[in-house]
Protein backbone atom coordinates (compact mmCIF):
# COMPACT_ATOMS: atom_id res chain seq x y z
CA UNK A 1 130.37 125.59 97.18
CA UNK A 2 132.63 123.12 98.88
CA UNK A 3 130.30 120.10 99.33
CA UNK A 4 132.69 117.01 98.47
CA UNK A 5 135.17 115.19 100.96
CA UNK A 6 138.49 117.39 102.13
CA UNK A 7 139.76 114.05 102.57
CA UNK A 8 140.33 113.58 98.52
CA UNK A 9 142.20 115.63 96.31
CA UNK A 10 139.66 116.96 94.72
CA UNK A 11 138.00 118.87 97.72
CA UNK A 12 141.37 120.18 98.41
CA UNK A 13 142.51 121.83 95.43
CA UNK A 14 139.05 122.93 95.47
CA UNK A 15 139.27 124.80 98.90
CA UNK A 16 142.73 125.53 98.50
CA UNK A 17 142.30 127.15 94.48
CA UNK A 18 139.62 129.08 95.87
CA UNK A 19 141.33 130.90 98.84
CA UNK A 20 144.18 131.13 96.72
CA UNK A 21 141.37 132.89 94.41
CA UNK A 22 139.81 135.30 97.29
CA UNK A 23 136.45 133.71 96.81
CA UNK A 24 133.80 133.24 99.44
CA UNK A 25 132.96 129.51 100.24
CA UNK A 26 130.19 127.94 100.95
CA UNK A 27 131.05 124.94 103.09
CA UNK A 28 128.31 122.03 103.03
CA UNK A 29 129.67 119.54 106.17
CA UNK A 30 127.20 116.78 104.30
CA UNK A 31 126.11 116.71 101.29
CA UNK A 32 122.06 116.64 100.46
CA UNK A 33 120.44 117.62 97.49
CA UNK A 34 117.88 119.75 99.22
CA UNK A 35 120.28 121.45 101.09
CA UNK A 36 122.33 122.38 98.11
CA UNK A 37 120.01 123.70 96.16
CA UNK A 38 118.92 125.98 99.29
CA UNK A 39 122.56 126.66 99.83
CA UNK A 40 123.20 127.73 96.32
CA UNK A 41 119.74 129.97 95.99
CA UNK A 42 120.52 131.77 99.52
CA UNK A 43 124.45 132.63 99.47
CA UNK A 44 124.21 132.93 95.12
CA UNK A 45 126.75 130.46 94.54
CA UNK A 46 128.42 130.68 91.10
CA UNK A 47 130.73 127.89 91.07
CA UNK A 48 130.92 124.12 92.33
CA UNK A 49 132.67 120.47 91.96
CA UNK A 50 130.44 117.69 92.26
CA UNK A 51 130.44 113.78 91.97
CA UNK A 52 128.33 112.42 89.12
CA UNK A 53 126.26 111.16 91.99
CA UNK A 54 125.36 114.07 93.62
CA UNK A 55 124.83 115.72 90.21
CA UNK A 56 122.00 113.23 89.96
CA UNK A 57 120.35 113.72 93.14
CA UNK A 58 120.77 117.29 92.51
CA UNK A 59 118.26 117.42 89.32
CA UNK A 60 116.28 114.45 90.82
CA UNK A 61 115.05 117.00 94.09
CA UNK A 62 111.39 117.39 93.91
CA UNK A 63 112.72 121.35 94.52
CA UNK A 64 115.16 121.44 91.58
CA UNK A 65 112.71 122.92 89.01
CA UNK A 66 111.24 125.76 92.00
CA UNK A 67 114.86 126.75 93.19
CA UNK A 68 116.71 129.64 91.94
CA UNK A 69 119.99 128.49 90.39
CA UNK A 70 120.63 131.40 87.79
CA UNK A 71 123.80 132.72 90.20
CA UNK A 72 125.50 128.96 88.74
CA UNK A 73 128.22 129.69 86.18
CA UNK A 74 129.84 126.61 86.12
CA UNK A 75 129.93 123.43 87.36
CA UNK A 76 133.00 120.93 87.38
CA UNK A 77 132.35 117.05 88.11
CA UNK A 78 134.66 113.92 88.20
CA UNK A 79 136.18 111.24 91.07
CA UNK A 80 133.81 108.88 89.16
CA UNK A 81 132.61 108.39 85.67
CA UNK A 82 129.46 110.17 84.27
CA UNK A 83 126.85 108.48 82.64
CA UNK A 84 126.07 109.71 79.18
CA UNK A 85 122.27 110.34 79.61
CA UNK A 86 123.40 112.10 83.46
CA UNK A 87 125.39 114.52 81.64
CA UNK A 88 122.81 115.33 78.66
CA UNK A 89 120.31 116.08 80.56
CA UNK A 90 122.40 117.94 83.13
CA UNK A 91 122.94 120.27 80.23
CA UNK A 92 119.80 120.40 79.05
CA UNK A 93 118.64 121.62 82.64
CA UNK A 94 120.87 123.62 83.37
CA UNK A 95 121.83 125.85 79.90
CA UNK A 96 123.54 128.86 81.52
CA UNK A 97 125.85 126.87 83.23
CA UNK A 98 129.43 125.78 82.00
CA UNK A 99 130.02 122.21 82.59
CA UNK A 100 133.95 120.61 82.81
CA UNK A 101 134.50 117.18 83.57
CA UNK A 102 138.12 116.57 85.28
CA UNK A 103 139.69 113.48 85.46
CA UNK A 104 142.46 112.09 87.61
CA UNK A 105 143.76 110.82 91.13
CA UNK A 106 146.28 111.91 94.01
CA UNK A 107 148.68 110.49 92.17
CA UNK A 108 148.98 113.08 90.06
CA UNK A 109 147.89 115.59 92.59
CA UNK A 110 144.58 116.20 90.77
CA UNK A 111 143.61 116.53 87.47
CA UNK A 112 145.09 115.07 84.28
CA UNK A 113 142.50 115.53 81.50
CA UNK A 114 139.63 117.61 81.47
CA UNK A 115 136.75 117.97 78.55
CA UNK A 116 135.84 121.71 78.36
CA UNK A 117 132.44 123.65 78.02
CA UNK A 118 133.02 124.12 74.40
CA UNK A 119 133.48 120.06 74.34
CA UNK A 120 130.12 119.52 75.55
CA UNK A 121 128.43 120.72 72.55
CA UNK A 122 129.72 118.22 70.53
CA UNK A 123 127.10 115.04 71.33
CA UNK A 124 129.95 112.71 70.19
CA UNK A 125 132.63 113.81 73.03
CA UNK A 126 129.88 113.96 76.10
CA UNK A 127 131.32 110.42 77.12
CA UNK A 128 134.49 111.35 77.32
CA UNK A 129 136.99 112.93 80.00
CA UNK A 130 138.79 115.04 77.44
CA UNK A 131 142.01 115.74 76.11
CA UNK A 132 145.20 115.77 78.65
CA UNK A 133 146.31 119.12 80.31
CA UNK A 134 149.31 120.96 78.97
CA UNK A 135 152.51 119.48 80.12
CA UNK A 136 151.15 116.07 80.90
CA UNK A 137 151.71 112.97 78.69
CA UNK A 138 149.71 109.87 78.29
CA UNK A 139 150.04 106.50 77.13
CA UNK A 140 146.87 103.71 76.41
CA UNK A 141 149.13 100.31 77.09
CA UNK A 142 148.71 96.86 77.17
CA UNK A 143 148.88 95.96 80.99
CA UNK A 144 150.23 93.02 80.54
CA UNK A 145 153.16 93.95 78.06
CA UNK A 146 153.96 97.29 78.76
CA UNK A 147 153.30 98.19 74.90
CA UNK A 148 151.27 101.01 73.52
CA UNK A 149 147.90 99.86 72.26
CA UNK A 150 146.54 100.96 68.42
CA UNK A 151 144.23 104.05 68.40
CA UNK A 152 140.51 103.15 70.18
CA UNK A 153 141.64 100.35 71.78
CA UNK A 154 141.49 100.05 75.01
CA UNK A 155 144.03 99.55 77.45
CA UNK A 156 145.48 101.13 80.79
CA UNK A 157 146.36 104.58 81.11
CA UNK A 158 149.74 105.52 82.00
CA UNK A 159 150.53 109.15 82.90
CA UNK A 160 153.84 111.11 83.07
CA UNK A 161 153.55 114.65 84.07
CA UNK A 162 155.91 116.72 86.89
CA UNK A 163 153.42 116.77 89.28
CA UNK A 164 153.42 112.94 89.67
CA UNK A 165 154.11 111.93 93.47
CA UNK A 166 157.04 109.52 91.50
CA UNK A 167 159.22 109.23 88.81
CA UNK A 168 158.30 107.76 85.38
CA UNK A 169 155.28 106.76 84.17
CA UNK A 170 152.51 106.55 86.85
CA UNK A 171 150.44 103.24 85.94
CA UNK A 172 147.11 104.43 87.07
CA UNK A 173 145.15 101.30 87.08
CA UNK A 174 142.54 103.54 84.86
CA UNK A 175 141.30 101.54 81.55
CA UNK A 176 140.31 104.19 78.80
CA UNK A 177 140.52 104.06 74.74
CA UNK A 178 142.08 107.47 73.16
CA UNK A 179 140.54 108.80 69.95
CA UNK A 180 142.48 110.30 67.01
CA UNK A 181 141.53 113.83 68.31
CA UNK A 182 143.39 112.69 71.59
CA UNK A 183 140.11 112.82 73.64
CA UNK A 184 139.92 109.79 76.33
CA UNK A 185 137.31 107.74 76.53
CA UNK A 186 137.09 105.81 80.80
CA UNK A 187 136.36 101.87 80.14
CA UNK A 188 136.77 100.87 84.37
CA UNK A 189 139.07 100.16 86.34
CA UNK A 190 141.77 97.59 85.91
CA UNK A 191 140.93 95.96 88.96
CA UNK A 192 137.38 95.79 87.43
CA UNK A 193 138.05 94.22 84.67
CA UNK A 194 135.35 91.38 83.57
CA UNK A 195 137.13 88.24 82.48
CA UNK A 196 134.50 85.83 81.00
CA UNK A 197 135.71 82.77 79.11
CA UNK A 198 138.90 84.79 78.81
CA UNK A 199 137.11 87.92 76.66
CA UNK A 200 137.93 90.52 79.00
CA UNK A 201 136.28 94.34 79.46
CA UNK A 202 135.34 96.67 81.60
CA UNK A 203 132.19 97.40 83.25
CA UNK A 204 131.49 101.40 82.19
CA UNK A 205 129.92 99.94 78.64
CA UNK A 206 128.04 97.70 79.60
CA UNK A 207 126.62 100.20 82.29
CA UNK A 208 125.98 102.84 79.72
CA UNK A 209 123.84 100.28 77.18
CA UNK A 210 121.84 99.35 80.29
CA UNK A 211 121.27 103.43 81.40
CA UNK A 212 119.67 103.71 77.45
CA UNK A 213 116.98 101.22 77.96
CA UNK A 214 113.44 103.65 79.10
CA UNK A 215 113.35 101.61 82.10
CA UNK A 216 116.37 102.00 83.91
CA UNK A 217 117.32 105.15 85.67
CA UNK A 218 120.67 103.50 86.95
CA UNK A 219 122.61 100.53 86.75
CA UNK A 220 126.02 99.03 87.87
CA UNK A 221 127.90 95.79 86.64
CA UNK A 222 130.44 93.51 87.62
CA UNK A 223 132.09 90.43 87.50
CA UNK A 224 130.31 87.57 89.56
CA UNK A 225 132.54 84.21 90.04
CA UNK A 226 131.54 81.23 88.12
CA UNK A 227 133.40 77.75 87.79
CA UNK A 228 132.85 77.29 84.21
CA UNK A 229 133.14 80.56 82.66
CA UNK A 230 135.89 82.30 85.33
CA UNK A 231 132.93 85.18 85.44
CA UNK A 232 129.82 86.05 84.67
CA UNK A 233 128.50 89.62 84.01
CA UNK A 234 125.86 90.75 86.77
CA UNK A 235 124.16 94.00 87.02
CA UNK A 236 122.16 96.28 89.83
CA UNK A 237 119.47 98.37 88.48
CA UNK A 238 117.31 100.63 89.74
CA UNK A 239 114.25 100.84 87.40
CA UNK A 240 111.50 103.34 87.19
CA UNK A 241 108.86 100.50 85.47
CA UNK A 242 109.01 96.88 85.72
CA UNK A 243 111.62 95.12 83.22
CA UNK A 244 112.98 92.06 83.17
CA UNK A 245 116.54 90.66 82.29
CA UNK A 246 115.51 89.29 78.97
CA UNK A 247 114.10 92.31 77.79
CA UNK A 248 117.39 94.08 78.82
CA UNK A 249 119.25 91.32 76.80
CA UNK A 250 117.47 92.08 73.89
CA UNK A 251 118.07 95.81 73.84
CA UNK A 252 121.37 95.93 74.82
CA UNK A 253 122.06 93.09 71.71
CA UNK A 254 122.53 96.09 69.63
CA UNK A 255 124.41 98.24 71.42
CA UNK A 256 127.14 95.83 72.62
CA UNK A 257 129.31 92.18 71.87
CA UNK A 258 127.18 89.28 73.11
CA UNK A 259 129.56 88.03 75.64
CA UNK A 260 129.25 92.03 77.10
CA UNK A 261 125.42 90.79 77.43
CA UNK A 262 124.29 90.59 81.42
CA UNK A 263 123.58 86.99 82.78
CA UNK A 264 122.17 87.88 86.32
CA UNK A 265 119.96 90.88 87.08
CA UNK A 266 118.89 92.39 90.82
CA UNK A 267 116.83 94.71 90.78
CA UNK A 268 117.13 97.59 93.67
CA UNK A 269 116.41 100.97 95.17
CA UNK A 270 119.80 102.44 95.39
CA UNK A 271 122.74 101.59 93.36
CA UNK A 272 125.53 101.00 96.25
CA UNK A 273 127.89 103.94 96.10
CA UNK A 274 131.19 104.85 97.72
CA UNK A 275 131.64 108.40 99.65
CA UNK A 276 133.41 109.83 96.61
CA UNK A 277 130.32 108.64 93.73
CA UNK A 278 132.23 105.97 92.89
CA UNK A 279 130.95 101.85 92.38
CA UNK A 280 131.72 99.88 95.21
CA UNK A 281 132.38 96.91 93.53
CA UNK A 282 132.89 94.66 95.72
CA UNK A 283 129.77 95.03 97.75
CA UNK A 284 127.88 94.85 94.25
CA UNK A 285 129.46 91.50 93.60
CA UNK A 286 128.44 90.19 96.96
CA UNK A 287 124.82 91.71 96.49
CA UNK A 288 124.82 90.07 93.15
CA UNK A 289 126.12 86.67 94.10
CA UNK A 290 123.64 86.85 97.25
CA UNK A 291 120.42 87.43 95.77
CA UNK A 292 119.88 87.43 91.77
């Protein structure tokens, strides 16, 4: 099933690997849940790449639990990080199906890292991207020095492999931490980085402390100007019961450093979302800024 943009990388190699492959495709012009799950039933798709968004909206259909998706024998998804719980109960739902999450940009014409099938068993590795591919080489850095960065720190991800579109290390603006295992761990991007009272981070934690509160079914954070502090942390939510931002402060005290703790809450319908499943950002900021 081709249902993601031919405009990115990713839904080229996709179309491209499988004509190279001699497989039939199922091309979906725009995505909708419904009309992937039909698509999928009717033409017995086995295989398909898919943004953590669309994942979502996939096993939110009211006609997910009625539709017959036993043709499915794997399912790849990337261009955006996954939420922990997203990808739990992905697997949960969907047990016959092998799950592979691919990370990586045009830069390096595709993917870098991937976390396979067998990866997804352990809970511990679920929130990560995986280990790097064979022949490619990564480095966690300190952006601002150049150096490398001590094991499970987290720093920007530089990446050296022959497919790069240039020489030398491609600085990919990706924040991650790297385990001892070598498994990656996606903290935001660089350009997302939260810098409050000079403690700086990236967004992806604190979204994943908010996701684990019974409330919230999704959530999104950034960094909202302030004069004293240089930021302040904001978040989106969309909540499925009423909640309120001290009661988020309180159970994300736990789970994350206090100056990670959100400061202004909004609570909406829709989390706003690029083409590709990514944050947009900047619109959150403004939504933030506008109305919390």
């Amino acid at each position: 099933m081709m249902c993601v943009p031919f405009v990115h990388v990713g839904g080229s190699l996709g179309m491209l690997g499988s004509l190279y492959s001699g497989n039939t495709s199922v091309v979906q012009h725009r995505f909708g849940a419904g009309e992937w799950l039909r698509l999928v039933q009717e033409h017995r798709v086995s295989t398909a790449f898919l943004v953590p968004t669309m994942l979502q909206r996939i096993l939110d259909h009211p006609d997910f639990a009625d539709t017959d998706l036993t043709s499915l024998v794997a399912i790849a998804y990337g261009a955006a990080a996954a939420p922990v719980a997203l990808v739990r109960r992905a697997l949960a739902a969907l047990p016959h199906v092998a799950f592979a999450n691919v990370f990586g940009q045009t830069e390096t014409l595709g993917a870098y890292t991937t976390l396979l099938p067998e990866d997804h068993r352990d809970p511990n590795r679920v929130g990560s991207v995986g280990r790097p591919l064979p022949g490619v080489d990564v480095r966690v850095v300190d952006p601002d020095t150049g150096t490398d960065v001590e094991m499970e720190t987290v720093g920007e991800l530089w990446v050296h492999t022959s497919q790069n579109v240039s020489e030398g290390w491609l600085h990919t603006g990706d924040l991650a931490r790297q385990d001892a295992d070598g498994y990656i761990y996606p903290s935001g991007r660089l350009t997302d980085t939260i810098n409050r009272g000079g403690e700086k981070f990236g967004p992806i934690e604190v979204e994943e402390a908010l996701r684990t509160h019974p409330a919230v079914s999704d959530a999104a954070v950034a960094g909202i100007a302030d004069e004293e502090m240089g930021q302040r942390v904001g978040a989106v939510v969309v909540a499925r019961s009423p909640v309120t931002l001290e009661e988020l402060r309180s159970h994300c005290r736990e789970l994350i450093a206090c100056f990670k703790l959100r400061e202004w809450l909004l609570i909406v319908d829709h989390i706003p979302y690029t083409d590709t499943g990514k944050v947009n950002r900047r619109q959150l900021a403004a939504l933030i800024a506008s109305r919390a």
